[in-house]
PDB file of N, CA and C in Angstrom:
ATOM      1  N   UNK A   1    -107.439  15.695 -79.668  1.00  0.00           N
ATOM      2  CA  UNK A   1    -107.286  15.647 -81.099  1.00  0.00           C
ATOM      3  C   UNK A   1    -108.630  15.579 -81.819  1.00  0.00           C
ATOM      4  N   UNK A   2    -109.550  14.819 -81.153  1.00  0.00           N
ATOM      5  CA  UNK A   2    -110.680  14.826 -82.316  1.00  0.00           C
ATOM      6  C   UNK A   2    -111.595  15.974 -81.868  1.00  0.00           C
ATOM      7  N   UNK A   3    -112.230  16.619 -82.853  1.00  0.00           N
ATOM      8  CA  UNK A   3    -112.873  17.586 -83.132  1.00  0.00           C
ATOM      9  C   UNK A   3    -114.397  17.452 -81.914  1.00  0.00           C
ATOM     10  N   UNK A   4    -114.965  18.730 -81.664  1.00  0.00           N
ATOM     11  CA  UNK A   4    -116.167  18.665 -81.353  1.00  0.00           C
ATOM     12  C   UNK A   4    -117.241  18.551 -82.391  1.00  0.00           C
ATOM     13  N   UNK A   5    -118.187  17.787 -81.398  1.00  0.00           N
ATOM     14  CA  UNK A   5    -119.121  17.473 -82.668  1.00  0.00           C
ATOM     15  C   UNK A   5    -120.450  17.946 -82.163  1.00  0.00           C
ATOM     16  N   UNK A   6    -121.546  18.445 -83.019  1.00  0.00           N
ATOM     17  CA  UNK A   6    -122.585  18.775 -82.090  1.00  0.00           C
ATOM     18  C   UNK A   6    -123.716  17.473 -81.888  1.00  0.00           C
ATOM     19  N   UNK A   7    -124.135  17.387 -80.890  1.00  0.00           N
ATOM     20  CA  UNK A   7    -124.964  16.454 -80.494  1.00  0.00           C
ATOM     21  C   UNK A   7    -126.325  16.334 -81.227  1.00  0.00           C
ATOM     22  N   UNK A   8    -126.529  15.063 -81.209  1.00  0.00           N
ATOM     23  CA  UNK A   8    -127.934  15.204 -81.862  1.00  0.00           C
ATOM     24  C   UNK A   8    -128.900  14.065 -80.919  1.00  0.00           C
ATOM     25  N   UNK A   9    -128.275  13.890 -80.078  1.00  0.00           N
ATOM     26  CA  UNK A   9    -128.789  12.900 -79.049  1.00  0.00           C
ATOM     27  C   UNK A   9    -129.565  12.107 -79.396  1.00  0.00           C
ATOM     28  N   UNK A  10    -128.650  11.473 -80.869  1.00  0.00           N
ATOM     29  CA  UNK A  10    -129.184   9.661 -81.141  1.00  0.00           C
ATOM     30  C   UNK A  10    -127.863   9.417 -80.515  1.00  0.00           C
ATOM     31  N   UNK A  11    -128.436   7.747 -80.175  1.00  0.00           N
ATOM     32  CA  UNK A  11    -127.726   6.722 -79.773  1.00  0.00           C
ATOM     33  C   UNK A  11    -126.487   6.526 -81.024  1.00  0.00           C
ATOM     34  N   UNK A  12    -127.412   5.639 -82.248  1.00  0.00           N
ATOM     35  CA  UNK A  12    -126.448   5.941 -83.290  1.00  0.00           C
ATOM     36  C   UNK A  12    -125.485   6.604 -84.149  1.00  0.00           C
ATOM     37  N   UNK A  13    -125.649   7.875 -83.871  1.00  0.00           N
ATOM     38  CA  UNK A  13    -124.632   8.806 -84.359  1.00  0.00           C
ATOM     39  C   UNK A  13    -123.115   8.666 -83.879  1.00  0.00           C
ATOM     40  N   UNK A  14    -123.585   8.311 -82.312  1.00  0.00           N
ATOM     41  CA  UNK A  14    -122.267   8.207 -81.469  1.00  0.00           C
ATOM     42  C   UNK A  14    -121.514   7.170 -81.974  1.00  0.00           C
ATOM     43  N   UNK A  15    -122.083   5.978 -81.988  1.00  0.00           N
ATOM     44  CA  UNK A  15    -121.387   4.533 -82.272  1.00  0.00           C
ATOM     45  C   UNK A  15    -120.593   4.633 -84.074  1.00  0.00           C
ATOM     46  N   UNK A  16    -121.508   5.462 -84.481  1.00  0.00           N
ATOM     47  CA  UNK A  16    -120.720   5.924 -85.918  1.00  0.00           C
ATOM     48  C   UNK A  16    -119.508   6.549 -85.643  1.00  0.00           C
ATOM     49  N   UNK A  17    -120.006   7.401 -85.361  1.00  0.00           N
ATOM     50  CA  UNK A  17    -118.717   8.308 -85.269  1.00  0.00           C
ATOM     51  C   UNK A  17    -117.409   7.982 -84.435  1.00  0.00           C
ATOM     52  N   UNK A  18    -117.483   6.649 -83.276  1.00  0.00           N
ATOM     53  CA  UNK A  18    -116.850   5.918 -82.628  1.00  0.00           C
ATOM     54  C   UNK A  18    -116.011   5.041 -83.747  1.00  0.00           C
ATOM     55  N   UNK A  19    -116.744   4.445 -84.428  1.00  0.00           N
ATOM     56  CA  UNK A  19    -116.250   3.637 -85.506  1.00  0.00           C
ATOM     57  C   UNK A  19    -115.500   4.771 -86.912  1.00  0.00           C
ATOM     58  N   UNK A  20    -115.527   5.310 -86.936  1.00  0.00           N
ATOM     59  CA  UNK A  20    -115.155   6.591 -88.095  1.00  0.00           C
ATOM     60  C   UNK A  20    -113.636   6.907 -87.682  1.00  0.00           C
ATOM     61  N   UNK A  21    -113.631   7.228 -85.994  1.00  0.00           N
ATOM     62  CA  UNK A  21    -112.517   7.817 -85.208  1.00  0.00           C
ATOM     63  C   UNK A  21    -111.656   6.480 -84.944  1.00  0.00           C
ATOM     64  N   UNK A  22    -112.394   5.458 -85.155  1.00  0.00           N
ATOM     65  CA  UNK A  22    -111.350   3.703 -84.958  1.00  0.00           C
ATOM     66  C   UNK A  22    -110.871   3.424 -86.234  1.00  0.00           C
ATOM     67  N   UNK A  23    -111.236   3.998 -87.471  1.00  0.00           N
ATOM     68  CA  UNK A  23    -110.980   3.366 -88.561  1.00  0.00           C
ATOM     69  C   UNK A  23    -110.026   4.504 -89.366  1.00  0.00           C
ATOM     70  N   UNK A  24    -109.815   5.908 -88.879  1.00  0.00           N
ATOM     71  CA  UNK A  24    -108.934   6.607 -88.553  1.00  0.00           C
ATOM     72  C   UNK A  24    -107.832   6.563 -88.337  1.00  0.00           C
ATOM     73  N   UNK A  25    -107.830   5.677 -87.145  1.00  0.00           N
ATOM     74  CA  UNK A  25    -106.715   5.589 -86.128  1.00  0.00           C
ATOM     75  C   UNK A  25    -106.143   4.850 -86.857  1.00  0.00           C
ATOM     76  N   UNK A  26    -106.450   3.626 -86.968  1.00  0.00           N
ATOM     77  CA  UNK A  26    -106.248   2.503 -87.853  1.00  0.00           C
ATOM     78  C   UNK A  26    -105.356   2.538 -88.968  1.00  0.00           C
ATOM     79  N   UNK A  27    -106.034   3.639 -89.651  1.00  0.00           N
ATOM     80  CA  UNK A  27    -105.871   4.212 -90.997  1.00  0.00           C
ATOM     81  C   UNK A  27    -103.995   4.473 -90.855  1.00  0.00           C
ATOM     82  N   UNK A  28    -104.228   5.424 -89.503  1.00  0.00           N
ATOM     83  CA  UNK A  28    -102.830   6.511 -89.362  1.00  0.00           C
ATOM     84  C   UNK A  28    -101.527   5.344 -88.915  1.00  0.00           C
ATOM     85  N   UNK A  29    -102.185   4.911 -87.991  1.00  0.00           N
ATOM     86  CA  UNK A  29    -101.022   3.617 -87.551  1.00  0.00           C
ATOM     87  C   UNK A  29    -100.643   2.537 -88.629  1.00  0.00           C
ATOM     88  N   UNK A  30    -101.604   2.249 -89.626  1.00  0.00           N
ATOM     89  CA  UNK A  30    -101.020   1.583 -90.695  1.00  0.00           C
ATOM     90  C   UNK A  30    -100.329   2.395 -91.756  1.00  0.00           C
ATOM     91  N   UNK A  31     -99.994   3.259 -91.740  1.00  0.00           N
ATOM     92  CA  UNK A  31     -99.269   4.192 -92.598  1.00  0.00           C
ATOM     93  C   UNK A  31     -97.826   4.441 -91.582  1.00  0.00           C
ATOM     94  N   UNK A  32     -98.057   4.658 -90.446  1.00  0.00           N
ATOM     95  CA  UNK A  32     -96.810   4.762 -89.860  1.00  0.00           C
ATOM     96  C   UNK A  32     -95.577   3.580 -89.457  1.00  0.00           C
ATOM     97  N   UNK A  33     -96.297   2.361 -89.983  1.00  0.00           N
ATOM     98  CA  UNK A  33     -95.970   1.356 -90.295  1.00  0.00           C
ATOM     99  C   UNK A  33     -95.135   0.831 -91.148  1.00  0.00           C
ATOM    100  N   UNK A  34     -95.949   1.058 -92.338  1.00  0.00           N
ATOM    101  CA  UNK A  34     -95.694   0.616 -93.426  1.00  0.00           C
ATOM    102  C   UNK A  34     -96.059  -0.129 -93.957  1.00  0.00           C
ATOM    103  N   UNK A  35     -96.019  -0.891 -95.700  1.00  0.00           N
ATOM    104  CA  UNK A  35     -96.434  -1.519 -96.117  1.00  0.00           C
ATOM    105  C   UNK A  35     -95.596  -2.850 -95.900  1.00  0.00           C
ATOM    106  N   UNK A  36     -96.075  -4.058 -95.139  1.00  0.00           N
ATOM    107  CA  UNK A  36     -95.581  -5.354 -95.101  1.00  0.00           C
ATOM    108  C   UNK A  36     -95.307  -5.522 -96.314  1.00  0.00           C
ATOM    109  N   UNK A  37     -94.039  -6.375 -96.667  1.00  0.00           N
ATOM    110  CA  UNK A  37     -93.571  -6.698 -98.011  1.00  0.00           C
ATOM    111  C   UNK A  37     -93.867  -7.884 -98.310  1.00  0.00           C
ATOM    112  N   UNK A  38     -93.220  -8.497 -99.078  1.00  0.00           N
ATOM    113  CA  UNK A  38     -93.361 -10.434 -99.569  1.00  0.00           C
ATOM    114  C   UNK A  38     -93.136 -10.824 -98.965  1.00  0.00           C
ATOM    115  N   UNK A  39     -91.611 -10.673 -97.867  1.00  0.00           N
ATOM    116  CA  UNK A  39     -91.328 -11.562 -97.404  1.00  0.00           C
ATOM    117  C   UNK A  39     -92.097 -12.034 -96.020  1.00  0.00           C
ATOM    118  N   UNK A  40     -92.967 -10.517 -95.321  1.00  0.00           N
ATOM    119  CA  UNK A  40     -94.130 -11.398 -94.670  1.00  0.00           C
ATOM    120  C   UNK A  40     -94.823 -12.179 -95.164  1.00  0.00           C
ATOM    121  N   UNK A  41     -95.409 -12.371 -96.322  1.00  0.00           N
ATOM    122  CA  UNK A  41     -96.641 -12.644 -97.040  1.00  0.00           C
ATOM    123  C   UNK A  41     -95.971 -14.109 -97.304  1.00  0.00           C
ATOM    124  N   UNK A  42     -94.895 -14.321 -97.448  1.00  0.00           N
ATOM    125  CA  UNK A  42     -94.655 -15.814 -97.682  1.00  0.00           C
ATOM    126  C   UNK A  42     -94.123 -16.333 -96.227  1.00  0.00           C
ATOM    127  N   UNK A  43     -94.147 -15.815 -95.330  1.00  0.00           N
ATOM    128  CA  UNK A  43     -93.800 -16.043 -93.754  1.00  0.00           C
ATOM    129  C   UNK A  43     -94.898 -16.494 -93.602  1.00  0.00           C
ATOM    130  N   UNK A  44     -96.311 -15.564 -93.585  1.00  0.00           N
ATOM    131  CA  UNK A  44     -97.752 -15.952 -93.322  1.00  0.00           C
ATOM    132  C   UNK A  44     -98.050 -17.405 -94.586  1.00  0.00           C
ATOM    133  N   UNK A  45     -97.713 -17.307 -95.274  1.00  0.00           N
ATOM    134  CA  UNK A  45     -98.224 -18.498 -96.188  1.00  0.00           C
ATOM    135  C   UNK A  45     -97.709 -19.678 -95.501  1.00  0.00           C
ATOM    136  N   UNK A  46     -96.036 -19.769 -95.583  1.00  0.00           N
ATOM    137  CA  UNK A  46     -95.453 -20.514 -94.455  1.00  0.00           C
ATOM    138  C   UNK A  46     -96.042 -21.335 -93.410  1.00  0.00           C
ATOM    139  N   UNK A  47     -96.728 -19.976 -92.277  1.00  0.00           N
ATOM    140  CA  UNK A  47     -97.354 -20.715 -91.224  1.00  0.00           C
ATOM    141  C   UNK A  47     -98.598 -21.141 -91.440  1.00  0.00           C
ATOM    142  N   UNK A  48     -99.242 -21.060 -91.841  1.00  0.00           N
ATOM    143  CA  UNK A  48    -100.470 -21.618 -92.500  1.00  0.00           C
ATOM    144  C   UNK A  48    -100.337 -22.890 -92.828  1.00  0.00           C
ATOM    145  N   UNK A  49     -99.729 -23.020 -93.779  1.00  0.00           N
ATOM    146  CA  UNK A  49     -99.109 -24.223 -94.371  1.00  0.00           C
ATOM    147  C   UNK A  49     -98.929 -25.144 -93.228  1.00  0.00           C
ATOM    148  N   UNK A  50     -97.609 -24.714 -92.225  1.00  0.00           N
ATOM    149  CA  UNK A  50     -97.296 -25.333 -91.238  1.00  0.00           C
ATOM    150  C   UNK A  50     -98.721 -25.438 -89.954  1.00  0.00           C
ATOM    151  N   UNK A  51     -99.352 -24.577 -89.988  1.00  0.00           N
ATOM    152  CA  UNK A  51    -100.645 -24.602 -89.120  1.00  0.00           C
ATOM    153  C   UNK A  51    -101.321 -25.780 -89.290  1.00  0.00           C
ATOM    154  N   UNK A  52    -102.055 -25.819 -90.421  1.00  0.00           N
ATOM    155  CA  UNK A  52    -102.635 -26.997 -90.653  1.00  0.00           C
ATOM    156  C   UNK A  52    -101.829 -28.692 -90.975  1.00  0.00           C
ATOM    157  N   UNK A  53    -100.645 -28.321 -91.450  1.00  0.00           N
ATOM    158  CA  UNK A  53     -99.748 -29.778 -91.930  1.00  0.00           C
ATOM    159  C   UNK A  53     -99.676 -30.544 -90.385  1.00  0.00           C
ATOM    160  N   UNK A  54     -99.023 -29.641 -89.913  1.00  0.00           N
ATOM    161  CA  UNK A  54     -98.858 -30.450 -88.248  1.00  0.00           C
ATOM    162  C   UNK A  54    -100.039 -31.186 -88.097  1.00  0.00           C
ATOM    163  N   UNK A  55    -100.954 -30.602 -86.927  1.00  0.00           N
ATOM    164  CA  UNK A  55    -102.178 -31.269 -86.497  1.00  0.00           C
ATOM    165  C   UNK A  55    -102.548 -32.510 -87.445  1.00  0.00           C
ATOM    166  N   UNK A  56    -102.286 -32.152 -88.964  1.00  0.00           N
ATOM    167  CA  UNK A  56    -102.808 -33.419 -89.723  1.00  0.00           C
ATOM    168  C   UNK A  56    -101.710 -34.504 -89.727  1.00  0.00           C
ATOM    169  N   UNK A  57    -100.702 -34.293 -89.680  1.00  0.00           N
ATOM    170  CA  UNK A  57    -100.138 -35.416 -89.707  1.00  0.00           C
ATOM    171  C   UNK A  57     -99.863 -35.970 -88.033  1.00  0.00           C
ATOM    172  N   UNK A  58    -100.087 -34.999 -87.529  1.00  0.00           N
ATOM    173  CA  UNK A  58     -99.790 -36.049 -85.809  1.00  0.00           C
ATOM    174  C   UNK A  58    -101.600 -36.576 -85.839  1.00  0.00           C
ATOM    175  N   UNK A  59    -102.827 -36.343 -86.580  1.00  0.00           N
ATOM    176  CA  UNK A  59    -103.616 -37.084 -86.202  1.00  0.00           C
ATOM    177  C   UNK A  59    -103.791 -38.339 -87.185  1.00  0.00           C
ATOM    178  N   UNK A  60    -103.218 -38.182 -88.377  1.00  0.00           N
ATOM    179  CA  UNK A  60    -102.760 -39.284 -88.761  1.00  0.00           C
ATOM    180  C   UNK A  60    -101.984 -40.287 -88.230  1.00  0.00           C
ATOM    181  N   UNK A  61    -100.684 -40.053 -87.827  1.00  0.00           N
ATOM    182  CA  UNK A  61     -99.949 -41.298 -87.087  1.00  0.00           C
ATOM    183  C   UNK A  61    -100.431 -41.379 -84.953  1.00  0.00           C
ATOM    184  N   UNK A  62    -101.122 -40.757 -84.676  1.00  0.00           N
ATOM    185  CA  UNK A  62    -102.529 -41.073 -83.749  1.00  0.00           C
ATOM    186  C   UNK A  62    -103.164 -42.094 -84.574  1.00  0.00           C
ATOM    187  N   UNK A  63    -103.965 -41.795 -85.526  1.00  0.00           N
ATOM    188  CA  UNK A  63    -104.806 -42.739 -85.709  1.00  0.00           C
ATOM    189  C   UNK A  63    -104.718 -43.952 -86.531  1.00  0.00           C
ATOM    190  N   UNK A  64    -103.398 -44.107 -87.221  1.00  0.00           N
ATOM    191  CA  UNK A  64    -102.755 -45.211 -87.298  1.00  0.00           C
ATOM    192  C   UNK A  64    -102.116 -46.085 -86.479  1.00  0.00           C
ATOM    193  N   UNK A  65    -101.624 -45.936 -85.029  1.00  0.00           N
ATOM    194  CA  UNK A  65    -101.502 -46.269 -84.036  1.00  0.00           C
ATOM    195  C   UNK A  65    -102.596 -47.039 -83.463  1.00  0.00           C
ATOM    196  N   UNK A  66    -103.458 -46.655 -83.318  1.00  0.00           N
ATOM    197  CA  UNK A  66    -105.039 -46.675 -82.923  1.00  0.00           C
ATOM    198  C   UNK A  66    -105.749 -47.924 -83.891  1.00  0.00           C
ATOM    199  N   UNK A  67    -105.496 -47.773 -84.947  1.00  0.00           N
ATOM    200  CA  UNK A  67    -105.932 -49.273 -86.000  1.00  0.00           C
ATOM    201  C   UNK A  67    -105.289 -49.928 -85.537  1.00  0.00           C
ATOM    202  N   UNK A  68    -103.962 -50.249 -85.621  1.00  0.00           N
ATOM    203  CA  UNK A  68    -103.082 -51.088 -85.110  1.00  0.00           C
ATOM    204  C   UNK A  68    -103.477 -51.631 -83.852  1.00  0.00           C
ATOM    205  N   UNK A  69    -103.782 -51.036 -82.876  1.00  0.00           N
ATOM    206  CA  UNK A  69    -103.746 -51.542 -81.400  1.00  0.00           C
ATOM    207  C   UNK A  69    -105.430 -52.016 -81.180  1.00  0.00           C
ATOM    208  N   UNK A  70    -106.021 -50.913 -81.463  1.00  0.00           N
ATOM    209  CA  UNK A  70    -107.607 -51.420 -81.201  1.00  0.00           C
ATOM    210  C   UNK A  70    -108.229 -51.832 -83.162  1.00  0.00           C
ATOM    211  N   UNK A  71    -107.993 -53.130 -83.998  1.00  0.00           N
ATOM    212  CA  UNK A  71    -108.419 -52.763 -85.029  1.00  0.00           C
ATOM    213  C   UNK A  71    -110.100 -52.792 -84.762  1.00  0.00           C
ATOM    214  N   UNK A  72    -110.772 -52.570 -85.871  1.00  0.00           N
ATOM    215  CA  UNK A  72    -112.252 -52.627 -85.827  1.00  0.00           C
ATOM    216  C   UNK A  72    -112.806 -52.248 -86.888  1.00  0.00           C
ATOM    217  N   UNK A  73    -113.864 -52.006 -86.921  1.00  0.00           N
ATOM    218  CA  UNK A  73    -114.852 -51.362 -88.203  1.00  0.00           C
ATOM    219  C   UNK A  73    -114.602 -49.797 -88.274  1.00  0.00           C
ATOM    220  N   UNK A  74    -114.050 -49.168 -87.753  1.00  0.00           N
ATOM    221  CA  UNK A  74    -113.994 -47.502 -87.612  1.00  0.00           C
ATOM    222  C   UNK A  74    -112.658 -47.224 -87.823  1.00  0.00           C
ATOM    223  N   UNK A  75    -112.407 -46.436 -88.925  1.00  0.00           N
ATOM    224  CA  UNK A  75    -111.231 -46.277 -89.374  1.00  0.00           C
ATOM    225  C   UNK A  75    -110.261 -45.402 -88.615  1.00  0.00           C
ATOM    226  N   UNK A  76    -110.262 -45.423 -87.461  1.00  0.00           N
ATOM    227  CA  UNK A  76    -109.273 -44.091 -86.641  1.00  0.00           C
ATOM    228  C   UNK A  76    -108.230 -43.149 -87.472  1.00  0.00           C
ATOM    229  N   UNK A  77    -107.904 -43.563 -88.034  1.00  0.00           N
ATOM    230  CA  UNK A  77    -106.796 -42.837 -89.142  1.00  0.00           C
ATOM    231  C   UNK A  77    -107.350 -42.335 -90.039  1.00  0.00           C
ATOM    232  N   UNK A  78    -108.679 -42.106 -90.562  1.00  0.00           N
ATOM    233  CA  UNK A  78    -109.013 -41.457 -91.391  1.00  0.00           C
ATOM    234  C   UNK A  78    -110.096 -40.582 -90.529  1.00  0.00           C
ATOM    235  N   UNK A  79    -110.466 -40.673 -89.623  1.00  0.00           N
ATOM    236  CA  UNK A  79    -111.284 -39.916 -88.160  1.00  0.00           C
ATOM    237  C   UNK A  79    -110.060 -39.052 -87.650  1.00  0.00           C
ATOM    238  N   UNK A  80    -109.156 -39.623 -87.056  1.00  0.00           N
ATOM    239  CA  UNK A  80    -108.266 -38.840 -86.618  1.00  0.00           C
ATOM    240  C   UNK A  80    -107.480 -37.680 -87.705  1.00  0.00           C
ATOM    241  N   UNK A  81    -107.543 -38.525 -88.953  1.00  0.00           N
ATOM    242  CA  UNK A  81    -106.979 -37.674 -90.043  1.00  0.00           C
ATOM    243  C   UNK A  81    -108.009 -35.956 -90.044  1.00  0.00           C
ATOM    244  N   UNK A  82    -108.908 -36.076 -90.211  1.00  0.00           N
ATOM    245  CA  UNK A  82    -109.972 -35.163 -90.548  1.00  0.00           C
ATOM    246  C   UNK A  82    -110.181 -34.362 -89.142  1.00  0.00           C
ATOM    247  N   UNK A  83    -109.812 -34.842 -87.927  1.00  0.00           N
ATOM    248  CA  UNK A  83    -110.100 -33.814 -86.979  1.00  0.00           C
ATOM    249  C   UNK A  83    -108.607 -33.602 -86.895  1.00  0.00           C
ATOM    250  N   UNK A  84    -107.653 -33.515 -87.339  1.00  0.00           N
ATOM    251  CA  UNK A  84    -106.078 -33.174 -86.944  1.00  0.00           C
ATOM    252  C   UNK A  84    -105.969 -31.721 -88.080  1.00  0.00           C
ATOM    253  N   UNK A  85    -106.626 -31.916 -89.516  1.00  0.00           N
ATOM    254  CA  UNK A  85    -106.882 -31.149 -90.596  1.00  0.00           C
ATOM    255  C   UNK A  85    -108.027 -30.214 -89.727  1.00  0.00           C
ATOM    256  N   UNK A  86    -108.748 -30.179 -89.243  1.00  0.00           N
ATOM    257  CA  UNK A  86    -109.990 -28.652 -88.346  1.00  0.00           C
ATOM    258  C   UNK A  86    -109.442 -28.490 -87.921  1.00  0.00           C
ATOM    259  N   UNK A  87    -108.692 -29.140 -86.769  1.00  0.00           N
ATOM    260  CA  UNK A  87    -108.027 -28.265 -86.293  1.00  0.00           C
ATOM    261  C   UNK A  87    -106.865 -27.522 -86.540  1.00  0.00           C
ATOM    262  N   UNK A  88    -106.372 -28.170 -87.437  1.00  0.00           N
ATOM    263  CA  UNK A  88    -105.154 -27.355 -88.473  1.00  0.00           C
ATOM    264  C   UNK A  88    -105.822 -25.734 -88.962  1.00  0.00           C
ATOM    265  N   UNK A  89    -106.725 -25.828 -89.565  1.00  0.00           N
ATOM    266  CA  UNK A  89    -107.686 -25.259 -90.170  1.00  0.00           C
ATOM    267  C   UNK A  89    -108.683 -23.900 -88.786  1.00  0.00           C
ATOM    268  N   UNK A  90    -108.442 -24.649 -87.970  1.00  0.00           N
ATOM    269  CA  UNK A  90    -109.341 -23.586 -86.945  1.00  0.00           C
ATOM    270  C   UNK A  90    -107.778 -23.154 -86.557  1.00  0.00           C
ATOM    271  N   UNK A  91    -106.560 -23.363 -86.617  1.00  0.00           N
ATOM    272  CA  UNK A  91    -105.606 -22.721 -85.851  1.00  0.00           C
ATOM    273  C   UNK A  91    -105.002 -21.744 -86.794  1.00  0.00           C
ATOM    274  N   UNK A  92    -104.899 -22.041 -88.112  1.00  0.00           N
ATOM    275  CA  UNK A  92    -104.638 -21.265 -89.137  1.00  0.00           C
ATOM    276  C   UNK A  92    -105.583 -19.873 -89.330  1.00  0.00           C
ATOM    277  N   UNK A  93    -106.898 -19.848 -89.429  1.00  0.00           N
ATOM    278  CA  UNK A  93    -108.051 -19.059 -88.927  1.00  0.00           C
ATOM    279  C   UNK A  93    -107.605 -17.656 -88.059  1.00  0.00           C
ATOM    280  N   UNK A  94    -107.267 -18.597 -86.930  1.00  0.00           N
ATOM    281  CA  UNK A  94    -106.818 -18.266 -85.437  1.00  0.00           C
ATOM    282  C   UNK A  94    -105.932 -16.905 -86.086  1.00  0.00           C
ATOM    283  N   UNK A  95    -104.488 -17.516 -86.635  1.00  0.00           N
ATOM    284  CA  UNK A  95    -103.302 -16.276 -86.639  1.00  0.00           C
ATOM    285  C   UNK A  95    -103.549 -15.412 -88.245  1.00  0.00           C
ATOM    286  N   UNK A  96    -104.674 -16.069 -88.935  1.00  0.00           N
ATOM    287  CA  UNK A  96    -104.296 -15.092 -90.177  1.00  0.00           C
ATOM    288  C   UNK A  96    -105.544 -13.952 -89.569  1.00  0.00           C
ATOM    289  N   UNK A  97    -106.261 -14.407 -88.745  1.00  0.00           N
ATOM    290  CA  UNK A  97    -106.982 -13.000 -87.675  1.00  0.00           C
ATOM    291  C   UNK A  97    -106.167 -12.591 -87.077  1.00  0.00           C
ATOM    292  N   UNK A  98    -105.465 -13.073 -85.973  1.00  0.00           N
ATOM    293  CA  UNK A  98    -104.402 -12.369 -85.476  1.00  0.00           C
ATOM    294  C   UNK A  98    -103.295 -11.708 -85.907  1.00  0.00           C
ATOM    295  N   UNK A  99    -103.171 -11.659 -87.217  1.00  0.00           N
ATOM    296  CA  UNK A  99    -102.040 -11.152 -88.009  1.00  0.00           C
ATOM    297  C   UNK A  99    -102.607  -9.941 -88.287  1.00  0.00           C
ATOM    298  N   UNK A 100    -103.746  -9.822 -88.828  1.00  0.00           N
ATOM    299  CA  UNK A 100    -104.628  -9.076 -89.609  1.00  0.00           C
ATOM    300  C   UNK A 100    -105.770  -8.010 -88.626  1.00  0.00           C
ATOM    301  N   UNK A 101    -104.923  -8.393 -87.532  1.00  0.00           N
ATOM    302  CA  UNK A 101    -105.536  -7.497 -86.176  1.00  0.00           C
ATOM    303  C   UNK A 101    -104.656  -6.139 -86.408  1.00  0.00           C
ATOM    304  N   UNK A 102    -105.320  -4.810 -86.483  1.00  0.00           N
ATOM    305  CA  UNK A 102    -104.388  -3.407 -86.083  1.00  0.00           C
ATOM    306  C   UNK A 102    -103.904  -3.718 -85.009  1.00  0.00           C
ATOM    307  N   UNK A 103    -102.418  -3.544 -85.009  1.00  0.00           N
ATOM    308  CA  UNK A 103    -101.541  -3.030 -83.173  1.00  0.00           C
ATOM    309  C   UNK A 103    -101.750  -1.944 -82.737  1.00  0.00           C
TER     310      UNK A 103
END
């Protein structure tokens, strides 16, 4: 399918034109697709939502647990709060790339 091209024996031309013929493809398979409607778009909002809510609230009642049993000067529940939210946040990341990946 793709055309001959004449050589010019740079390195770079190739990697262009590699990327030209990927963004093509891309192009054609998202048209044969179709346009995702709302009701993905509030599916993806959805999990997001749910991406990050989880992790934060199980490192919240982690780290309220954690005051309780070991108390001290270091607030575990507000430590645990803030790494339960990154990682909410790095997992959310995670699928709105993976969503947003061509099949």
């Amino acid at each position: 399918m793709p055309e001959e091209r004449p050589e010019s024996g740079k390195a770079g031309d190739e990697t262009a034109v590699e990327r030209i013929d990927h963004d093509i493809d891309r192009k054609l398979r998202s048209r044969a697709e179709g346009k995702r409607g709302v009701w993905f778009g509030f599916g993806m909002f959805g999990l997001i939502g749910w991406s990050v809510a989880v992790p934060g609230l199980a490192g919240l009642a982690f780290g309220m647990w954690l005051d309780r049993a070991f108390p001290g000067r270091v607030s575990w529940t507000l430590t645990f709060l803030v790494v339960g939210v990154a990682l909410g946040c790095f997992n959310a990341w995670y699928w709105v790339k993976h969503e947003g990946r061509p099949r």
